[in-house]
N, C-alpha and C. Protein backbone atom coordinates (compact mmCIF):
# COMPACT_ATOMS: atom_id res chain seq x y z
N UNK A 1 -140.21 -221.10 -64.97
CA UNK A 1 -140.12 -219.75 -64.50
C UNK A 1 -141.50 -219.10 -64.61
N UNK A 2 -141.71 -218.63 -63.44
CA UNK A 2 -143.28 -217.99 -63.71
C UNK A 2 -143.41 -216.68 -64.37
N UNK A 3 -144.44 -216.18 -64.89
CA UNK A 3 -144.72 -215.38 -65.25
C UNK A 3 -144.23 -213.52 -65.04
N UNK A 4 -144.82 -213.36 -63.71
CA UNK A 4 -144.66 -212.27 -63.23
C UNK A 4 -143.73 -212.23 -61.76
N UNK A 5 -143.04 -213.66 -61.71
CA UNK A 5 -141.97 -213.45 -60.68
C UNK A 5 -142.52 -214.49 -59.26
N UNK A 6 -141.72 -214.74 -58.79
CA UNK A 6 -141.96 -215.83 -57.90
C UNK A 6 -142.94 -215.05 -56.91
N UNK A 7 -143.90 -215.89 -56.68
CA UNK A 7 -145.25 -214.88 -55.93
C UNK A 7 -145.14 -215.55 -54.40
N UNK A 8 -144.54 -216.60 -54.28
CA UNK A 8 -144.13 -216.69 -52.79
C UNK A 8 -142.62 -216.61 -52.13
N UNK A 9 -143.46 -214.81 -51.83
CA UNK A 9 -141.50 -214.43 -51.24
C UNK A 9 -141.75 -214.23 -50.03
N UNK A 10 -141.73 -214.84 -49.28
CA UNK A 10 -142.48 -214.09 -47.43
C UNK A 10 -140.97 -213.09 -47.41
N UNK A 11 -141.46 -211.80 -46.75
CA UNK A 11 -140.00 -210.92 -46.63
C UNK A 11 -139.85 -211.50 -44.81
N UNK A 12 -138.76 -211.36 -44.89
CA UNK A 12 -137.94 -211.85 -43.01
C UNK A 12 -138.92 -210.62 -41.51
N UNK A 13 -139.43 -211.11 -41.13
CA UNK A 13 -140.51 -210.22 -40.27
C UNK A 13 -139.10 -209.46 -39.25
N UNK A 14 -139.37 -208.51 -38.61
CA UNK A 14 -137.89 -207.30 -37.72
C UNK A 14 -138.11 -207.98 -36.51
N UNK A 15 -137.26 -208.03 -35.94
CA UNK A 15 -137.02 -208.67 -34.71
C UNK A 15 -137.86 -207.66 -33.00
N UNK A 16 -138.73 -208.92 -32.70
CA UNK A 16 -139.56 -208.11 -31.14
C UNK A 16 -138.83 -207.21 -30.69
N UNK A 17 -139.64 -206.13 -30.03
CA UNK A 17 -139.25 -205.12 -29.31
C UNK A 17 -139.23 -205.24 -28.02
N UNK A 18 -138.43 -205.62 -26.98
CA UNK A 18 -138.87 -205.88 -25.57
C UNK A 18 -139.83 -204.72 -25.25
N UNK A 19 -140.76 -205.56 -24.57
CA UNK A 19 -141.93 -205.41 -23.70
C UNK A 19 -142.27 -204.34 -23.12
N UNK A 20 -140.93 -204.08 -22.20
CA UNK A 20 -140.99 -203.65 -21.18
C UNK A 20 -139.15 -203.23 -21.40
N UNK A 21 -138.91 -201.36 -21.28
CA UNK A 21 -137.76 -200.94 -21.29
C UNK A 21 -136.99 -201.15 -19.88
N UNK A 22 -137.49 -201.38 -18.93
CA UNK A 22 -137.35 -201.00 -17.35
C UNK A 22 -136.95 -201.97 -17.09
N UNK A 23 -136.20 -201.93 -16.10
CA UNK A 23 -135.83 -203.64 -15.42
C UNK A 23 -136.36 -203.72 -14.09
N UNK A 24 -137.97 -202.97 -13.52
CA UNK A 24 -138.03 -203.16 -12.98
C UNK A 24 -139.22 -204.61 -12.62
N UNK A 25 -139.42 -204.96 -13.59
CA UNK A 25 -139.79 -206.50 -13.57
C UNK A 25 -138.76 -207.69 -13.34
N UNK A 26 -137.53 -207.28 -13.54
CA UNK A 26 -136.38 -208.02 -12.76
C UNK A 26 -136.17 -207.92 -11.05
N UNK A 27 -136.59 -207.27 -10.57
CA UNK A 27 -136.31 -206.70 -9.36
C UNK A 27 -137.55 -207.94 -8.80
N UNK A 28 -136.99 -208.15 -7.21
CA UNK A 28 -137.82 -208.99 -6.15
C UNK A 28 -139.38 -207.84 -5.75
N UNK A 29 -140.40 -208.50 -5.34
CA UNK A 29 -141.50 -208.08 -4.96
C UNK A 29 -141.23 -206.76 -3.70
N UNK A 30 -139.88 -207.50 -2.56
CA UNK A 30 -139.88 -206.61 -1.65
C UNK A 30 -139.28 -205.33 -2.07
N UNK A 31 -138.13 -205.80 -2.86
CA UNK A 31 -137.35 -204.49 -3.47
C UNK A 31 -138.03 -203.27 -4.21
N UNK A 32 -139.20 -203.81 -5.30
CA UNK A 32 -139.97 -203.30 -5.61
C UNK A 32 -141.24 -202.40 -4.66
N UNK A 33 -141.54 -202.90 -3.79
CA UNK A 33 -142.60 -201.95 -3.02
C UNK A 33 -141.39 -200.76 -2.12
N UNK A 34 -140.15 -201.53 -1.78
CA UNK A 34 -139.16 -200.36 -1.22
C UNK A 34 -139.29 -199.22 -2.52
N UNK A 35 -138.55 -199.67 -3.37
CA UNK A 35 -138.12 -198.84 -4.74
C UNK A 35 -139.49 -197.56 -4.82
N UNK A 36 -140.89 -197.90 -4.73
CA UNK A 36 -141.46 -197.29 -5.76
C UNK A 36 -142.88 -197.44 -4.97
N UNK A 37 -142.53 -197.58 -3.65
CA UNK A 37 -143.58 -196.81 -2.35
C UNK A 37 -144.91 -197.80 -2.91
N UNK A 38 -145.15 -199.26 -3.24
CA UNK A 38 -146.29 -199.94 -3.34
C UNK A 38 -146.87 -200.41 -1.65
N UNK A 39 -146.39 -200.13 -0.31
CA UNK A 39 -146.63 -200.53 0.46
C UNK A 39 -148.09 -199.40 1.20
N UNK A 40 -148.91 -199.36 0.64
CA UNK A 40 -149.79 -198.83 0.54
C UNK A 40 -150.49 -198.39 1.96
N UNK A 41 -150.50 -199.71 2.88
CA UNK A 41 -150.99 -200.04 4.12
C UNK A 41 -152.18 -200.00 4.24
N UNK A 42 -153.90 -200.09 5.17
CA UNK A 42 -155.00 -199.78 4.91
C UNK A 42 -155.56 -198.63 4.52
N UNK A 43 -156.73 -198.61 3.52
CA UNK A 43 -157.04 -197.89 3.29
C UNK A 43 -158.06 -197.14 4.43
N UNK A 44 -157.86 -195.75 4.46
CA UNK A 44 -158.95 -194.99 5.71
C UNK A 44 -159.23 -193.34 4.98
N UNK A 45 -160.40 -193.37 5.87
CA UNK A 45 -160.99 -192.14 5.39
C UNK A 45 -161.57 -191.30 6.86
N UNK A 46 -161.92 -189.72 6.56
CA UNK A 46 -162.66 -189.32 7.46
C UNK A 46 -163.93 -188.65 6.83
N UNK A 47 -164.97 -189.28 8.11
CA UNK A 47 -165.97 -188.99 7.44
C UNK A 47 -167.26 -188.39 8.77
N UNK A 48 -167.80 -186.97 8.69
CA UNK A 48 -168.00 -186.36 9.65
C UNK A 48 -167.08 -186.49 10.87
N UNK A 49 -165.91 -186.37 10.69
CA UNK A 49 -165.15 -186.71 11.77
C UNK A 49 -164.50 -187.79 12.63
N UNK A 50 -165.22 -188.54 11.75
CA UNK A 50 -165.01 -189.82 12.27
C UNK A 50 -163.98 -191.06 11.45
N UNK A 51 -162.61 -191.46 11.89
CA UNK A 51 -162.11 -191.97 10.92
C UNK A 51 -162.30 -193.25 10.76
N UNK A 52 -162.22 -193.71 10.15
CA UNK A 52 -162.65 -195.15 9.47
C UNK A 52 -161.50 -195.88 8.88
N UNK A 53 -161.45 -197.16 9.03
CA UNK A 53 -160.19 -198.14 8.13
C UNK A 53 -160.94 -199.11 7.64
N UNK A 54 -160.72 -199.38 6.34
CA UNK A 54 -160.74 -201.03 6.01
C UNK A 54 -159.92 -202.03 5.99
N UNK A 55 -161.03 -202.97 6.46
CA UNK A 55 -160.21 -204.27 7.01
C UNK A 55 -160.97 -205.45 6.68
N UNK A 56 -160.69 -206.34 6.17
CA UNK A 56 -161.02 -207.66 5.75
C UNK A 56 -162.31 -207.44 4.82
N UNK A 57 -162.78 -206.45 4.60
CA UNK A 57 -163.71 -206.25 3.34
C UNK A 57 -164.38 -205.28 4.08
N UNK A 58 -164.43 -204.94 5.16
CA UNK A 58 -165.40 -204.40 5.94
C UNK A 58 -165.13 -203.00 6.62
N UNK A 59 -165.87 -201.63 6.69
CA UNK A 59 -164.93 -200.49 6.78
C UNK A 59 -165.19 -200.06 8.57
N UNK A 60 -164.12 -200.42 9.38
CA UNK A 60 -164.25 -200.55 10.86
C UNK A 60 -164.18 -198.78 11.15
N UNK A 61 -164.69 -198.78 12.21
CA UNK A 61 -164.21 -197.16 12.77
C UNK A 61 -162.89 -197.54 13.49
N UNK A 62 -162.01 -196.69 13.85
CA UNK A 62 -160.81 -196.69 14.45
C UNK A 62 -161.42 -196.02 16.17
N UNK A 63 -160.27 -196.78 17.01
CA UNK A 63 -160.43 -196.89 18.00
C UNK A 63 -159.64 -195.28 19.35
N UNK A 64 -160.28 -195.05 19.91
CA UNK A 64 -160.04 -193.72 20.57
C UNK A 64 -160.46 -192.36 19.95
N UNK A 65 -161.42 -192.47 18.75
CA UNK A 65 -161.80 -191.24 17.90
C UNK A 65 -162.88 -190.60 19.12
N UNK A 66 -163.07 -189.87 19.39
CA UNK A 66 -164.07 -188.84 20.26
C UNK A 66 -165.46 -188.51 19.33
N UNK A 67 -166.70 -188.73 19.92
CA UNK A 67 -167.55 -189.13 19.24
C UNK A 67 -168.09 -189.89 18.19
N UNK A 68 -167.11 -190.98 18.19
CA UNK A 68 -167.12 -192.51 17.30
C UNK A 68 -168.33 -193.07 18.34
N UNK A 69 -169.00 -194.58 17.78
CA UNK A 69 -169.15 -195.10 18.03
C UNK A 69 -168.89 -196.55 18.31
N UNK A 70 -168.90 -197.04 19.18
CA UNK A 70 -168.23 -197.85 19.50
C UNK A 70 -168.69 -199.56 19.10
N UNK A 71 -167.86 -200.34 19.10
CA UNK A 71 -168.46 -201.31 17.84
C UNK A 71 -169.06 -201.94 18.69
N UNK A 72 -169.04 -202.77 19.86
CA UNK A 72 -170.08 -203.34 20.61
C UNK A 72 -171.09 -202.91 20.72
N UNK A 73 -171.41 -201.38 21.07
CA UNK A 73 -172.08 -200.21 20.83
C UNK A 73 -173.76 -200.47 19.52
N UNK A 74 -172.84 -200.40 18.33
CA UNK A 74 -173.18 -200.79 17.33
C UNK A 74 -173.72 -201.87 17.07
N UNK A 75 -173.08 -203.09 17.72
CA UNK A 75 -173.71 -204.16 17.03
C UNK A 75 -175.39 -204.37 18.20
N UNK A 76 -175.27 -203.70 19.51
CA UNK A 76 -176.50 -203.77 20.16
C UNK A 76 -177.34 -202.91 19.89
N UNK A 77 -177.12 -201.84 18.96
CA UNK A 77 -177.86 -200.98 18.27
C UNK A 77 -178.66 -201.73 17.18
N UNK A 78 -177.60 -202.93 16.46
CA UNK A 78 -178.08 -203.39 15.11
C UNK A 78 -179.05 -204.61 15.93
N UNK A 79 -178.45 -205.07 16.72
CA UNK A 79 -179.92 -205.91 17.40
C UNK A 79 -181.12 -205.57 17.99
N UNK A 80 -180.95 -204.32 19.12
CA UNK A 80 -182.01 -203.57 19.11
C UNK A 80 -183.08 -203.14 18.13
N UNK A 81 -182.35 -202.76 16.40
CA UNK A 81 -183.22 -202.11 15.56
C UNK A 81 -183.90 -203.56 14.87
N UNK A 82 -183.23 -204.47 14.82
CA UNK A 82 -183.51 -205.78 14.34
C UNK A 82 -185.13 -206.23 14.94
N UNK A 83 -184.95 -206.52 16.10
CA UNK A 83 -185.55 -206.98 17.70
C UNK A 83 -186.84 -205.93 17.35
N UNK A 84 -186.82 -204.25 16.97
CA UNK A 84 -188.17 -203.42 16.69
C UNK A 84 -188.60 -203.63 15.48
N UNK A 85 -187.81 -204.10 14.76
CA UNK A 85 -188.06 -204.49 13.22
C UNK A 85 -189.50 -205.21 13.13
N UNK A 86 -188.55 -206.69 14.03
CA UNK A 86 -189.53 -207.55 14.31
C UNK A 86 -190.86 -207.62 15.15
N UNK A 87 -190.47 -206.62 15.77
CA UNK A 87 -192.00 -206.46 16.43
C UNK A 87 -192.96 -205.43 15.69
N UNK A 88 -192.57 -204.20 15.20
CA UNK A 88 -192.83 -203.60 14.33
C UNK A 88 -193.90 -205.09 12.65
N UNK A 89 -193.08 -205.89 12.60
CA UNK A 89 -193.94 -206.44 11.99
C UNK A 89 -195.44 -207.58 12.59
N UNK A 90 -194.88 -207.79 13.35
CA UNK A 90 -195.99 -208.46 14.22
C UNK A 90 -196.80 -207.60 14.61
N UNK A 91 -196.86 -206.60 14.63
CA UNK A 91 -197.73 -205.39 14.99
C UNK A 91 -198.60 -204.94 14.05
N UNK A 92 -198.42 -204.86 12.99
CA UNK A 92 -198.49 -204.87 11.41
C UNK A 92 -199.54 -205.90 11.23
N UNK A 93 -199.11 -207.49 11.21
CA UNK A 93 -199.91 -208.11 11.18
C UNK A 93 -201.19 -208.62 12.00
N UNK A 94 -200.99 -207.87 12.99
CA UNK A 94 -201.67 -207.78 14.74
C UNK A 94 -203.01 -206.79 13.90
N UNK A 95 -202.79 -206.06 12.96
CA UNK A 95 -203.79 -205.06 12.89
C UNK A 95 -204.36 -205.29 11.53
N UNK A 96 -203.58 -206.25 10.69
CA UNK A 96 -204.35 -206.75 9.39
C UNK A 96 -205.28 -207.70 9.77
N UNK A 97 -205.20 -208.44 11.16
CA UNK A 97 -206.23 -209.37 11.28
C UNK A 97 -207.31 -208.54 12.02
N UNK A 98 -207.02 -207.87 13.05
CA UNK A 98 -208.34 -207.26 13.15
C UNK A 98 -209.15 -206.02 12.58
N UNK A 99 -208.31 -205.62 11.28
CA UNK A 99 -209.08 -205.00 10.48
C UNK A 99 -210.41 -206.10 9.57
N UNK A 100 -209.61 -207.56 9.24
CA UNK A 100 -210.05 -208.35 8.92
C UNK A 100 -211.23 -208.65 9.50
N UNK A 101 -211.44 -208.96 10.98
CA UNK A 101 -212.28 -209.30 11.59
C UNK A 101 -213.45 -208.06 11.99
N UNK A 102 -212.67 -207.09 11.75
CA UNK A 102 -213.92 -205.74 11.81
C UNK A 102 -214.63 -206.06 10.56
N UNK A 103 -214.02 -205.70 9.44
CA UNK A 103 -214.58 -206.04 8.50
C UNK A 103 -215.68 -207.06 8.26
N UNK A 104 -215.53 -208.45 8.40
CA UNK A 104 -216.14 -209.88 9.00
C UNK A 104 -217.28 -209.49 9.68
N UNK A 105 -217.22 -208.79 10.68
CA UNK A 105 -218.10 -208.36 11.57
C UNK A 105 -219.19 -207.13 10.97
N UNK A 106 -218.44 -206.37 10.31
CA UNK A 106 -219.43 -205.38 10.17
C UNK A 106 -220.06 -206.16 8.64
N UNK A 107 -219.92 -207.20 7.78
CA UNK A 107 -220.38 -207.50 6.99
C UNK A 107 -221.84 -208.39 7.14
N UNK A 108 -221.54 -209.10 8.66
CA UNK A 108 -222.34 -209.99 9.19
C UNK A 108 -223.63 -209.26 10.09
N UNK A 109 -223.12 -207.89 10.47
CA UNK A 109 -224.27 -206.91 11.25
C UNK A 109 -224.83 -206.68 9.90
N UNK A 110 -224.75 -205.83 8.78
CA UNK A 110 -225.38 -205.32 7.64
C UNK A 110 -226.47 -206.73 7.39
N UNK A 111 -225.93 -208.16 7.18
CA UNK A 111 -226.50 -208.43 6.51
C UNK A 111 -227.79 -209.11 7.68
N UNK A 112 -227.68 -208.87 9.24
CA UNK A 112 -228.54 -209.39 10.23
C UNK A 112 -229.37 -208.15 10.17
N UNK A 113 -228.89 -206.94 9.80
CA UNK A 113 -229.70 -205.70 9.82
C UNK A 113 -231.03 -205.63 8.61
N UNK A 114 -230.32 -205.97 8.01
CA UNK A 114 -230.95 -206.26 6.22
C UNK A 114 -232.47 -207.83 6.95
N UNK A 115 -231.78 -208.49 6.86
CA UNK A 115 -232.42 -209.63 7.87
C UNK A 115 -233.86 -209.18 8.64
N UNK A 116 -233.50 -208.53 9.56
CA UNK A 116 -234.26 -207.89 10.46
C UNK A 116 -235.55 -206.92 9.89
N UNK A 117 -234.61 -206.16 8.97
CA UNK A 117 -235.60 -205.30 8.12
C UNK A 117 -236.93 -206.13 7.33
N UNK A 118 -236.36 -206.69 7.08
CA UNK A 118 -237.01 -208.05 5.90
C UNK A 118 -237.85 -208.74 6.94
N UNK A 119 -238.16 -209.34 7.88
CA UNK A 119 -238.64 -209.84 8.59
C UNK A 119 -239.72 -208.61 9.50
N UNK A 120 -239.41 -207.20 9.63
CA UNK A 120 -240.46 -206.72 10.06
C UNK A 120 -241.42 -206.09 9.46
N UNK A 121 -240.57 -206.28 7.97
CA UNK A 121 -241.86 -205.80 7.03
C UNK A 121 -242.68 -207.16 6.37
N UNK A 122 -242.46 -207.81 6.69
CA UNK A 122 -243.17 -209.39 6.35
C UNK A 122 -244.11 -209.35 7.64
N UNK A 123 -243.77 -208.82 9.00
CA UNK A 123 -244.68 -209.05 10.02
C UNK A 123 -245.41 -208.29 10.09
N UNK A 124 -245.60 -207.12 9.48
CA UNK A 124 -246.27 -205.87 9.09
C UNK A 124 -247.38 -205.99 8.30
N UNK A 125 -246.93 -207.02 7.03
CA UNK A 125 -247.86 -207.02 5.57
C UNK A 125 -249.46 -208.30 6.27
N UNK A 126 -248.42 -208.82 7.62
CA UNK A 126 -249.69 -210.05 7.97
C UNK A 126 -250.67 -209.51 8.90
N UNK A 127 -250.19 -208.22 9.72
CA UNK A 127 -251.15 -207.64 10.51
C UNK A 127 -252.29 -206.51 9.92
């Protein structure tokens, strides 16, 4: 007999509380979006007037809005700005080379100028 009383008494732990009071985790998926309005449908917004839906990740304008733009519209807009992009950079580099070559050039006059100088005061010191 031990001392101060048997020291391993585990007491009986109270029995789980369900989870969940509702039975509406019993209910089918369809019954459930009837029941409790989950049928959400796409999401849309308006924005300057213009309404918009999403669809497949991507937020489309809706079709017959009055001053929408129109998606074919759009995508020859996005090639157009693409298309100036690209020339816009070739243009860019069109003018780094002949800043380059000004440069080049005006480094090569200074130093034919310099040159020149040097040579007419050498033809100077012999006369």
């Amino acid at each position: 007999m031990p001392l101060f009383g048997n020291t391993f008494s585990p007491k009986k732990t109270p029995p789980r509380k369900s989870a969940s009071l509702s039975n509406l985790h019993n209910l089918d998926r369809s019954t459930r979006e009837v029941e409790l309005g989950l049928d959400y449908g796409t999401p849309t917004m308006n924005l300057a007037g213009q309404s918009l839906k999403f669809e497949n990740g991507l937020w489309i304008a809706e079709t017959g809005i009055s001053g929408g733009v129109d998606r074919r519209e759009a995508q020859r807009l996005r090639r157009r700005n693409q298309q100036l992009e690209e020339e816009n950079n070739l243009l860019r580099l069109k003018v780094d080379i002949l800043l380059d070559m000004l440069s080049e050039t005006t480094a090569e006059s200074h130093l034919m100028e310099k040159e020149l100088d040097e040579l007419k005061s050498v033809s100077r010191r012999r006369k």
